[in-house]
PDB file of N, CA and C in Angstrom:
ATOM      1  N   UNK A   1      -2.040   6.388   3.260  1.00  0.00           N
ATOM      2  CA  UNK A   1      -0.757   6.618   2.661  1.00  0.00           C
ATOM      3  C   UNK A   1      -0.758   5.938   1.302  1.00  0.00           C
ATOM      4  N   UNK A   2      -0.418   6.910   0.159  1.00  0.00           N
ATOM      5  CA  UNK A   2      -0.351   6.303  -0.862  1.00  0.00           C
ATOM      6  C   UNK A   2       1.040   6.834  -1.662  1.00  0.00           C
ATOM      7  N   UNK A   3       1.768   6.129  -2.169  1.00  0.00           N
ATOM      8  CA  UNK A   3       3.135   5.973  -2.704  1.00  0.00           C
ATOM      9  C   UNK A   3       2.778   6.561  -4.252  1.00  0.00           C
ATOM     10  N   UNK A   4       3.796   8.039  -4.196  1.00  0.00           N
ATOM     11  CA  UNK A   4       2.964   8.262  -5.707  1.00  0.00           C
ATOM     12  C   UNK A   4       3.792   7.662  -7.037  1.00  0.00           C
ATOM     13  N   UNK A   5       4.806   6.610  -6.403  1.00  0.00           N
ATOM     14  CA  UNK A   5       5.321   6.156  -7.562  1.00  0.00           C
ATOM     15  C   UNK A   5       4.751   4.397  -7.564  1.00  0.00           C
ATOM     16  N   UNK A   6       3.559   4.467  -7.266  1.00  0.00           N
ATOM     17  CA  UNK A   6       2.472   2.794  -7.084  1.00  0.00           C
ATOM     18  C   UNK A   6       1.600   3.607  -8.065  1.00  0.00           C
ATOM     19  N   UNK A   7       2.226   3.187  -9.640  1.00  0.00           N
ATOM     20  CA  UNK A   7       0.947   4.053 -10.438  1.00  0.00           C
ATOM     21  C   UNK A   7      -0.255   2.890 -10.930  1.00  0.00           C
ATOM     22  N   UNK A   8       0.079   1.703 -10.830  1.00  0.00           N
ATOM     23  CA  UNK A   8      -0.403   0.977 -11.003  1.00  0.00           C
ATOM     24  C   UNK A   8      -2.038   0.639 -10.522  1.00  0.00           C
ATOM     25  N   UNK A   9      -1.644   1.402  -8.965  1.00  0.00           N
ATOM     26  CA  UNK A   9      -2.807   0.965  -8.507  1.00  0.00           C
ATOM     27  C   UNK A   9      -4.035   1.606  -8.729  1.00  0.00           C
ATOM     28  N   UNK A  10      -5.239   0.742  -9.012  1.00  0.00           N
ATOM     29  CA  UNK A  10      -6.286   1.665  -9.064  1.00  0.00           C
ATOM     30  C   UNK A  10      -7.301   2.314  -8.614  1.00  0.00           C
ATOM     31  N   UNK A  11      -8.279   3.042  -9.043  1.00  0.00           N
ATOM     32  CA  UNK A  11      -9.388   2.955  -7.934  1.00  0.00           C
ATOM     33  C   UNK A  11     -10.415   2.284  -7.240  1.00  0.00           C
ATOM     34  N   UNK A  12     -10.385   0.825  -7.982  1.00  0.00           N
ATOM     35  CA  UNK A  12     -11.419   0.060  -8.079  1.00  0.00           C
ATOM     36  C   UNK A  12     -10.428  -0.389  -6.231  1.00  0.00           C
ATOM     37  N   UNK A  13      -9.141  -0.341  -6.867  1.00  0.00           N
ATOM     38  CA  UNK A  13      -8.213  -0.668  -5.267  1.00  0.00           C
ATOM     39  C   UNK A  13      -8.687  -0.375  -4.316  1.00  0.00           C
ATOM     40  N   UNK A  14      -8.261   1.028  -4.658  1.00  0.00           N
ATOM     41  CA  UNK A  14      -8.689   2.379  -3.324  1.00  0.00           C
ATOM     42  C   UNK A  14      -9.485   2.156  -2.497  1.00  0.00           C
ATOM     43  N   UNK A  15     -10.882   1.686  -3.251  1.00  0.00           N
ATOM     44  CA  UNK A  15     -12.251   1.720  -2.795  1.00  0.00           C
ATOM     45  C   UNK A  15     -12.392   0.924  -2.247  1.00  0.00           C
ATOM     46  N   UNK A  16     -11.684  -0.565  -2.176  1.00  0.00           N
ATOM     47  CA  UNK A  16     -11.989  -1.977  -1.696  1.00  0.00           C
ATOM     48  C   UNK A  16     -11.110  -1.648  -0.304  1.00  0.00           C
ATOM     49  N   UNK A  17      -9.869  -0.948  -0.205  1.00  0.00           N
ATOM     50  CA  UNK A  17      -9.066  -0.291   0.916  1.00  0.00           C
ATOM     51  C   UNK A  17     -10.171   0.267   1.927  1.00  0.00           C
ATOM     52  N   UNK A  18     -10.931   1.581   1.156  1.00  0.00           N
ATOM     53  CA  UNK A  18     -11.172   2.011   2.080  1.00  0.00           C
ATOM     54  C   UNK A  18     -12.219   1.274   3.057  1.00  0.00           C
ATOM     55  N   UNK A  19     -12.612   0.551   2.002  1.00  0.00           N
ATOM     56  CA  UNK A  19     -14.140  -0.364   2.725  1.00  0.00           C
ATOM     57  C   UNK A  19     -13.830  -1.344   3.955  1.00  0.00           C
ATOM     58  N   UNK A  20     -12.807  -1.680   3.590  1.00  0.00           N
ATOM     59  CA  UNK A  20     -11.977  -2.395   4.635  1.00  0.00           C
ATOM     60  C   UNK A  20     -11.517  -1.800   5.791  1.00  0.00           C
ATOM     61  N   UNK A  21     -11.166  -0.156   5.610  1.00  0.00           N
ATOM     62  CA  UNK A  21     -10.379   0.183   6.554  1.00  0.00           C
ATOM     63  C   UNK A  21     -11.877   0.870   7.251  1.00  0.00           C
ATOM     64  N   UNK A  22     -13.235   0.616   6.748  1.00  0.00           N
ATOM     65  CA  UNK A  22     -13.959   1.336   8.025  1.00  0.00           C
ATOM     66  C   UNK A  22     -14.316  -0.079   8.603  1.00  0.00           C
ATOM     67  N   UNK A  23     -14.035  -1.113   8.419  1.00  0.00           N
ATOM     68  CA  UNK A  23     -14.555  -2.466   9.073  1.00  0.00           C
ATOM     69  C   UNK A  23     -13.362  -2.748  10.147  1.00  0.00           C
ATOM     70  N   UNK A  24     -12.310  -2.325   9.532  1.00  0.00           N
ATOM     71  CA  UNK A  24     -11.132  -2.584  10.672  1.00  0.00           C
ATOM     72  C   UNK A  24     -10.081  -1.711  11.411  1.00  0.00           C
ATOM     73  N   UNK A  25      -9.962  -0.075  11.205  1.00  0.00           N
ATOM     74  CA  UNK A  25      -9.480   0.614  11.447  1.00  0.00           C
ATOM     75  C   UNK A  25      -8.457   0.304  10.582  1.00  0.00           C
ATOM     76  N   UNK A  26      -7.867  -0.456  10.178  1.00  0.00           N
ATOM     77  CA  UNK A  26      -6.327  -0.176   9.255  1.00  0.00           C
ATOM     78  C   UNK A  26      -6.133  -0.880   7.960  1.00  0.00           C
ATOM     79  N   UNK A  27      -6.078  -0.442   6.874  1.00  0.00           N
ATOM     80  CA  UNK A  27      -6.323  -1.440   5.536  1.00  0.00           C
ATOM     81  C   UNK A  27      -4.895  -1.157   4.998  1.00  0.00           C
ATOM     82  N   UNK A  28      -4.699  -1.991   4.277  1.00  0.00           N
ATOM     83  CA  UNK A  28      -3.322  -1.748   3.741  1.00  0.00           C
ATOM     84  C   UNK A  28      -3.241  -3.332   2.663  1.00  0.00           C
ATOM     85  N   UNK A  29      -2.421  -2.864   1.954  1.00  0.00           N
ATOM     86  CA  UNK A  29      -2.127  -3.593   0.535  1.00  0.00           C
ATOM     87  C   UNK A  29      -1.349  -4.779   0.732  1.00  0.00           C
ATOM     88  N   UNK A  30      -2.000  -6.200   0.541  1.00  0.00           N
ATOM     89  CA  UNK A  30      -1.112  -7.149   0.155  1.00  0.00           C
ATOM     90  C   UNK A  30      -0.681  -7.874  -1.088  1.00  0.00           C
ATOM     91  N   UNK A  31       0.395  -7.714  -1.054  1.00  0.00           N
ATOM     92  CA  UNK A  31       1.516  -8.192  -2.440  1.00  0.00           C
ATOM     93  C   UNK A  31       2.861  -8.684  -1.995  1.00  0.00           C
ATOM     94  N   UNK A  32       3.306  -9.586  -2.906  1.00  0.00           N
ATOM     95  CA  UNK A  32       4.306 -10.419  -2.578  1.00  0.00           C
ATOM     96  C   UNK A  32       4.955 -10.957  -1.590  1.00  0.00           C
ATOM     97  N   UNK A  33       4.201 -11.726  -1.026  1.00  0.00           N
ATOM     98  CA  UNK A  33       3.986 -12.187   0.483  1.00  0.00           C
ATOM     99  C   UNK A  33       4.410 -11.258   1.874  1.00  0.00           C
ATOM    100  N   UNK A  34       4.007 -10.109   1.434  1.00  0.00           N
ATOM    101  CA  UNK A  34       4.177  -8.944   2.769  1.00  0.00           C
ATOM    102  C   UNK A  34       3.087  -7.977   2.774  1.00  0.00           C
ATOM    103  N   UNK A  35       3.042  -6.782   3.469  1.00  0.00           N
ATOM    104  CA  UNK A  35       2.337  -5.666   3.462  1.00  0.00           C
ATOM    105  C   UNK A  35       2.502  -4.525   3.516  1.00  0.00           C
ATOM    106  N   UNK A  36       1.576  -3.430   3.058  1.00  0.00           N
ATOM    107  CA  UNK A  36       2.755  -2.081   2.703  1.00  0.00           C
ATOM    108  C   UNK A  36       1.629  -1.353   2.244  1.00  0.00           C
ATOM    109  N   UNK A  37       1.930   0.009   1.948  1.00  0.00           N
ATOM    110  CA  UNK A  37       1.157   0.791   1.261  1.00  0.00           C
ATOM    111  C   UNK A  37       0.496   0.378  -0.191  1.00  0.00           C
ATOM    112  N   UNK A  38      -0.204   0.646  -0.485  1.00  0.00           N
ATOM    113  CA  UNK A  38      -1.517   2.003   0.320  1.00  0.00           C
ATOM    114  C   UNK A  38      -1.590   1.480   1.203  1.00  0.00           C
ATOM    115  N   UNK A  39      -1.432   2.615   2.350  1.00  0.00           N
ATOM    116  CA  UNK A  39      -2.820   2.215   3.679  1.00  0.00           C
ATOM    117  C   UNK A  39      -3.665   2.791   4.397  1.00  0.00           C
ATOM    118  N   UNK A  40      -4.592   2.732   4.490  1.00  0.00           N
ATOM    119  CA  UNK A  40      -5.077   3.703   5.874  1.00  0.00           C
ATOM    120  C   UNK A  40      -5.393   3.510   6.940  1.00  0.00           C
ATOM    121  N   UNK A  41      -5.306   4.291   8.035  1.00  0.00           N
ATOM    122  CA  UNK A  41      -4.593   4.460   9.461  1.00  0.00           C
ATOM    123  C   UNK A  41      -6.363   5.059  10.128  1.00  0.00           C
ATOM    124  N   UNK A  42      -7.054   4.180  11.140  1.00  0.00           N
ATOM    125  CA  UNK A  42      -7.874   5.245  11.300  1.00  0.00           C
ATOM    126  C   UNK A  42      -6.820   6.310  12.781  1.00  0.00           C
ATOM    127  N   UNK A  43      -8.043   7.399  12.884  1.00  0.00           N
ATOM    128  CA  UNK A  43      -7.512   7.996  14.212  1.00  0.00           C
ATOM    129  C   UNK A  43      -6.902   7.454  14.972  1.00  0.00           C
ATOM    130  N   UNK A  44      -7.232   6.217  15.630  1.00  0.00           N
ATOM    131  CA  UNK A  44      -6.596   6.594  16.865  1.00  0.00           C
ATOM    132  C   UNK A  44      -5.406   5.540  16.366  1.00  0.00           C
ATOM    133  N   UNK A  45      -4.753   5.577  15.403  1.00  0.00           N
ATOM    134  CA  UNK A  45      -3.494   5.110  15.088  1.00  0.00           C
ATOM    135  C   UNK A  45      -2.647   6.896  14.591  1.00  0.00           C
ATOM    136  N   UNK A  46      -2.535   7.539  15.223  1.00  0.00           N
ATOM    137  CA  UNK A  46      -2.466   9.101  14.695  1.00  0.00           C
ATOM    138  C   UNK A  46      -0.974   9.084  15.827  1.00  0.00           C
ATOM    139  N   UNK A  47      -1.152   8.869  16.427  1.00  0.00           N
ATOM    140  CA  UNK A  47      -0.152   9.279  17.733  1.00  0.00           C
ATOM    141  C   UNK A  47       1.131   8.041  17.469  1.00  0.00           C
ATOM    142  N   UNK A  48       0.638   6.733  16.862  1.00  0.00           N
ATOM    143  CA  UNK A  48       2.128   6.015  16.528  1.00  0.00           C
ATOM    144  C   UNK A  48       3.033   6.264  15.262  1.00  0.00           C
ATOM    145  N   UNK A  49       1.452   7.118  14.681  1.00  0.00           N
ATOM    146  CA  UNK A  49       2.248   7.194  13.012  1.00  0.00           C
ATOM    147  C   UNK A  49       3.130   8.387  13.342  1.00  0.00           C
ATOM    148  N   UNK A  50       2.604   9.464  14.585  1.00  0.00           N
ATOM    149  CA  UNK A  50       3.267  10.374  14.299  1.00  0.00           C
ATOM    150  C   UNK A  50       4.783  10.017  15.330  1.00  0.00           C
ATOM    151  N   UNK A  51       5.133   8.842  16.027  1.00  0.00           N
ATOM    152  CA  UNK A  51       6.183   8.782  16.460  1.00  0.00           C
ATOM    153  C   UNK A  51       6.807   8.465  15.677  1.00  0.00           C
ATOM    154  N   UNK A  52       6.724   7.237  14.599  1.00  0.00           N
ATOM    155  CA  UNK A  52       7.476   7.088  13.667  1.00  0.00           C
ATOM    156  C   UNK A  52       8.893   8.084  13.187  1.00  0.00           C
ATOM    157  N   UNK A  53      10.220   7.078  12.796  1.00  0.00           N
ATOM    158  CA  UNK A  53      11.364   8.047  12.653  1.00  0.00           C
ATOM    159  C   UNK A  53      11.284   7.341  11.124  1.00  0.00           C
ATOM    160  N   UNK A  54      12.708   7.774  10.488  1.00  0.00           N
ATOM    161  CA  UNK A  54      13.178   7.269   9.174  1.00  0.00           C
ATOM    162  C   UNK A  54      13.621   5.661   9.323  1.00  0.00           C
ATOM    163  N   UNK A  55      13.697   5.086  10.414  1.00  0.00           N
ATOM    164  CA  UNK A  55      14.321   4.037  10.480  1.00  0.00           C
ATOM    165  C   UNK A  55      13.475   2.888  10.977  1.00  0.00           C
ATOM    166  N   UNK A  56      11.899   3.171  11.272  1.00  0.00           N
ATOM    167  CA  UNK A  56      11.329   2.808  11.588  1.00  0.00           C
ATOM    168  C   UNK A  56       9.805   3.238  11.038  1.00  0.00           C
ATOM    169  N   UNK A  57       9.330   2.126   9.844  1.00  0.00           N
ATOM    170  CA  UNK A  57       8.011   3.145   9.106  1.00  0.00           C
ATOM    171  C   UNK A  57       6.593   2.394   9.970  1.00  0.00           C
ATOM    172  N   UNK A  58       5.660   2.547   9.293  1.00  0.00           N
ATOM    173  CA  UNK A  58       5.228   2.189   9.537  1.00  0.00           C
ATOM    174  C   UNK A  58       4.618   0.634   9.517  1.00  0.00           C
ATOM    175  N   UNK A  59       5.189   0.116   8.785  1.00  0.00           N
ATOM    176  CA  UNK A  59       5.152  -1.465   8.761  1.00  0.00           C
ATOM    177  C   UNK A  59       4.982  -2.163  10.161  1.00  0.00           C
ATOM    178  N   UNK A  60       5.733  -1.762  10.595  1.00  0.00           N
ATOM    179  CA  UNK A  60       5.306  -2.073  11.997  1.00  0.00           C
ATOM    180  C   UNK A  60       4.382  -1.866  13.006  1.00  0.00           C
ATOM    181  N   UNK A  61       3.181  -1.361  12.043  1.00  0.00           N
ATOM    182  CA  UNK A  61       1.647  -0.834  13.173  1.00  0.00           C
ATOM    183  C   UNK A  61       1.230  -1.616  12.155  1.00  0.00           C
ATOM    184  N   UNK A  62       1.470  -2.692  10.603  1.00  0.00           N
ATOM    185  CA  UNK A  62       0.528  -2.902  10.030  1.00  0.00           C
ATOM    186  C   UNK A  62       0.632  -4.490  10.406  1.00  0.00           C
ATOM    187  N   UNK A  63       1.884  -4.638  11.505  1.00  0.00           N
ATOM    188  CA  UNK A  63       2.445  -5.815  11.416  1.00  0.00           C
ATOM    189  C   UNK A  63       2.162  -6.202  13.088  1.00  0.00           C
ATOM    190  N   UNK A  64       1.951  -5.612  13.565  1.00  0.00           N
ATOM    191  CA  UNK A  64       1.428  -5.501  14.978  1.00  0.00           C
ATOM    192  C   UNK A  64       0.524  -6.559  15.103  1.00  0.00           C
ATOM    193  N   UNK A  65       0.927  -7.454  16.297  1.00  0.00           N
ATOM    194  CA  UNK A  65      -0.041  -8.821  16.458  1.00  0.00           C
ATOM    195  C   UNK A  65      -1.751  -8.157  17.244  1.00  0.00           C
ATOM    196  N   UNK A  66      -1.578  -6.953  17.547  1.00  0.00           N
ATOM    197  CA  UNK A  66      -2.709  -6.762  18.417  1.00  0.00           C
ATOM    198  C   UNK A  66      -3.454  -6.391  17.146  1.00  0.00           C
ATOM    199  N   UNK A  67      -2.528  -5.779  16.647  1.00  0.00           N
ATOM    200  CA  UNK A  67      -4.197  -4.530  15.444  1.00  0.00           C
ATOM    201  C   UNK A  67      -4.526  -5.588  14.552  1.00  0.00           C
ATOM    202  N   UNK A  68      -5.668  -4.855  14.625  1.00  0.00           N
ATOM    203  CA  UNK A  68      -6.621  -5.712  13.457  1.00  0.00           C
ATOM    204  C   UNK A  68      -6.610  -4.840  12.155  1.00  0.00           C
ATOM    205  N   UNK A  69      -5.999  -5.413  11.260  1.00  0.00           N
ATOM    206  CA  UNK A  69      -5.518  -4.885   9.942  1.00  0.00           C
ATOM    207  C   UNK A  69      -6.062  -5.863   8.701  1.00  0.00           C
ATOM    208  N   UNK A  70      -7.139  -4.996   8.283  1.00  0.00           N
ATOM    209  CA  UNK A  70      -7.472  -5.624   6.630  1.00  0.00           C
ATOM    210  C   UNK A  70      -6.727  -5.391   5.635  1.00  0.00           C
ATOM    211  N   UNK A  71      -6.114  -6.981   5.222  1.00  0.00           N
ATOM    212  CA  UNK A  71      -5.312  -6.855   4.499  1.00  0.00           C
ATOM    213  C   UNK A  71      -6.050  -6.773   3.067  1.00  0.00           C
ATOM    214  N   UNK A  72      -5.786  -6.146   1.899  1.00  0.00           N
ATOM    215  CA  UNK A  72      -6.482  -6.348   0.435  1.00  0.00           C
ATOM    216  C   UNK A  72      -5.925  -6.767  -0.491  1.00  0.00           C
ATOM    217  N   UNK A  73      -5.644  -7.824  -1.001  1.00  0.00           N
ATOM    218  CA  UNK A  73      -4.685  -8.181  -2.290  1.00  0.00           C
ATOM    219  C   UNK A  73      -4.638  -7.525  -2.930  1.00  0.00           C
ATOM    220  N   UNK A  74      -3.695  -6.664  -3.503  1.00  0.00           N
ATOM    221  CA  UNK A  74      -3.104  -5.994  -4.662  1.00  0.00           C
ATOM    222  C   UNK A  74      -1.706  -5.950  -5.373  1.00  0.00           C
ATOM    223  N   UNK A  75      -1.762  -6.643  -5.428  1.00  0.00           N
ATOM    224  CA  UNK A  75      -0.582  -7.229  -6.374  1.00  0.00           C
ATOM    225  C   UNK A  75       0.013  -5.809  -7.234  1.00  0.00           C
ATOM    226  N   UNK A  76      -1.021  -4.978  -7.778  1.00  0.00           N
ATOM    227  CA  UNK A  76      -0.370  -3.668  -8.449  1.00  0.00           C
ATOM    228  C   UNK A  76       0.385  -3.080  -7.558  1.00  0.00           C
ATOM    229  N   UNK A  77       0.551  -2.413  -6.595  1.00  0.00           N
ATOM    230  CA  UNK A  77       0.785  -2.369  -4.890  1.00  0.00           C
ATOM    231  C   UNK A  77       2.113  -2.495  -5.137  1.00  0.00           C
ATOM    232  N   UNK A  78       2.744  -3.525  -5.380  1.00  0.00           N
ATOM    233  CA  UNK A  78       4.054  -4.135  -5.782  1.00  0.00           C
ATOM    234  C   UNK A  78       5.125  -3.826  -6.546  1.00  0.00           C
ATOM    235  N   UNK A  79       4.163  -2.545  -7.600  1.00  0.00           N
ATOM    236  CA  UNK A  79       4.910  -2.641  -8.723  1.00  0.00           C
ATOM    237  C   UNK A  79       5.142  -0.843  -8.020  1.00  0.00           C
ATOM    238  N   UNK A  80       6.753  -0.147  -8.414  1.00  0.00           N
ATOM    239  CA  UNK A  80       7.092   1.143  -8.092  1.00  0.00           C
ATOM    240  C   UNK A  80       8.299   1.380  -8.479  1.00  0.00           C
ATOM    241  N   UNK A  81       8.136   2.739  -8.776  1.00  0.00           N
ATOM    242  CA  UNK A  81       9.350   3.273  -9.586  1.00  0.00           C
ATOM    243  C   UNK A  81      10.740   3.758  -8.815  1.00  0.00           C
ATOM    244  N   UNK A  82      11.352   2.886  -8.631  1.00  0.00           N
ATOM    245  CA  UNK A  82      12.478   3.247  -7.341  1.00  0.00           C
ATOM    246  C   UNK A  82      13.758   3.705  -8.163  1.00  0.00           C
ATOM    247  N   UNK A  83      14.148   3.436  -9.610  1.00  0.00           N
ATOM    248  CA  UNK A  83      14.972   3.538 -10.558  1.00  0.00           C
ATOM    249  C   UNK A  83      14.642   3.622 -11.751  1.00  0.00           C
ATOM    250  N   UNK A  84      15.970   4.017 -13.276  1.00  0.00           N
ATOM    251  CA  UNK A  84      15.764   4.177 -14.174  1.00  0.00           C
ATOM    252  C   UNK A  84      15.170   2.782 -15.028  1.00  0.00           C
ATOM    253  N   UNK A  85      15.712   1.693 -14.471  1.00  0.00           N
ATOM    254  CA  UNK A  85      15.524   0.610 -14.350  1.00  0.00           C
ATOM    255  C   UNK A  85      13.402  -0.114 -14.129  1.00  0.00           C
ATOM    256  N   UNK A  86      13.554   0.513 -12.688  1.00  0.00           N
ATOM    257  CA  UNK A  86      12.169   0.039 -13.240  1.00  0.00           C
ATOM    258  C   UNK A  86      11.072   1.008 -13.496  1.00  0.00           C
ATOM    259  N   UNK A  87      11.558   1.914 -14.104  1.00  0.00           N
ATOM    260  CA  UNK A  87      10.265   2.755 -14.894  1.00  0.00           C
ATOM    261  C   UNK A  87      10.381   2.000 -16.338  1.00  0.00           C
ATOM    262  N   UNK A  88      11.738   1.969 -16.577  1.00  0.00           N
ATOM    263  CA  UNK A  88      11.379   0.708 -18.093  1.00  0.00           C
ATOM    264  C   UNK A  88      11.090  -0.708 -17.673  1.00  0.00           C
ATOM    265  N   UNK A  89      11.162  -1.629 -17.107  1.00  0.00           N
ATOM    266  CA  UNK A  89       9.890  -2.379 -16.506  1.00  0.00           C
ATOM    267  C   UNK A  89       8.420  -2.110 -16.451  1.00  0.00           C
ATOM    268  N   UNK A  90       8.238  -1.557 -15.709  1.00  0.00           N
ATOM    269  CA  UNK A  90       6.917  -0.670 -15.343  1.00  0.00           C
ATOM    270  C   UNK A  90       6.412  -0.304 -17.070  1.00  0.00           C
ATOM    271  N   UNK A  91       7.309   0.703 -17.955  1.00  0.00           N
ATOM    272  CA  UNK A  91       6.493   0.964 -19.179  1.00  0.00           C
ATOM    273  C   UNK A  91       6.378  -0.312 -20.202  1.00  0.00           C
ATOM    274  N   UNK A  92       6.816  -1.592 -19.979  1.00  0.00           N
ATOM    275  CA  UNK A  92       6.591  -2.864 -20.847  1.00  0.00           C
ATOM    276  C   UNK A  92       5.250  -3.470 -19.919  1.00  0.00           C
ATOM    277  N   UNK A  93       5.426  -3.193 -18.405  1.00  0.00           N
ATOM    278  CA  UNK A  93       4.099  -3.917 -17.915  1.00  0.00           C
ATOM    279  C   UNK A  93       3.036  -2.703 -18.318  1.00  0.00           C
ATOM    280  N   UNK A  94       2.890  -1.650 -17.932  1.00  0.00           N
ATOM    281  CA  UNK A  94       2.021  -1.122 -18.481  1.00  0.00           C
ATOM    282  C   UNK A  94       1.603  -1.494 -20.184  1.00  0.00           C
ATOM    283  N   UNK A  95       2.305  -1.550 -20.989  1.00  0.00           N
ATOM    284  CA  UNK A  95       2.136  -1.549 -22.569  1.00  0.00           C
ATOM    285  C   UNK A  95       1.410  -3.044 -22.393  1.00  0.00           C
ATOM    286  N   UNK A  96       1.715  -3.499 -21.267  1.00  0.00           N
ATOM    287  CA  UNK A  96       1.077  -5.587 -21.388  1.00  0.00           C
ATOM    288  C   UNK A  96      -0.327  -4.852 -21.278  1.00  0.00           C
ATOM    289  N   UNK A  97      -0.553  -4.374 -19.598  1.00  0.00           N
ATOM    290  CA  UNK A  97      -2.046  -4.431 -18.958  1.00  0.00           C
ATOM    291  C   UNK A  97      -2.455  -2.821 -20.123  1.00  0.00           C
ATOM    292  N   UNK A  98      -1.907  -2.245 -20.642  1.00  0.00           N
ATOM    293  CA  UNK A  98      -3.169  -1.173 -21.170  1.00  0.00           C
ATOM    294  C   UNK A  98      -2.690  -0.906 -22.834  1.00  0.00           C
ATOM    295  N   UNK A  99      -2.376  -1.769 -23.166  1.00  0.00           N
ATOM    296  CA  UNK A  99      -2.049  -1.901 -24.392  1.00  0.00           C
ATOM    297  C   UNK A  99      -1.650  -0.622 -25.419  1.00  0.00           C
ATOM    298  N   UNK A 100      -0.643   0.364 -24.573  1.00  0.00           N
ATOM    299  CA  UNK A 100      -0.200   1.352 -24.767  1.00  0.00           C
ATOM    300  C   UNK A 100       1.160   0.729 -25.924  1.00  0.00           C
TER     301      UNK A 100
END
């Protein structure tokens, strides 16, 4: 699962995700002392993702004391466009990290 308003993140990310998620079945992004997308889910996590409602995401299979979940620091992860607000955020941090 990847959030297409996490533009931040990159591929160098992706790749460290996925490497993780064949060592542990579930990789997913840590930033600001929690966890969250990106993530990936192997198979046989297929049948909880698909119970999942609106009120209940999946945070809670990444938060699960049984699963073994590689977490990956990504701090970019963090950053998303939820308002008008922080896409102008977002375009001053971008103009920092890519000197746009």
């Amino acid at each position: 699962m990847l959030l297409s308003d996490q533009i931040l993140v990159s591929t160098e990310e992706l790749l460290a995700l996925i490497k993780g998620a064949n060592s542990a079945g579930i990789a997913c992004a840590g930033f600001r002392n929690t966890v969250g997308p990106p993530a990936l889910f192997g198979q046989a996590f297929y049948p909880a993702l698909l119970s999942l409602d609106t009120e209940n995401g999946a945070k809670q299979i990444l938060t699960h004391p049984e699963n073994r979940v590689w977490v990956e620091p990504m701090e970019s992860a963090g950053w998303d466009i939820d308002s008008r607000q922080d896409l102008e955020k977002l375009a001053d941090v971008a103009s920092y990290i890519f000197g746009n």
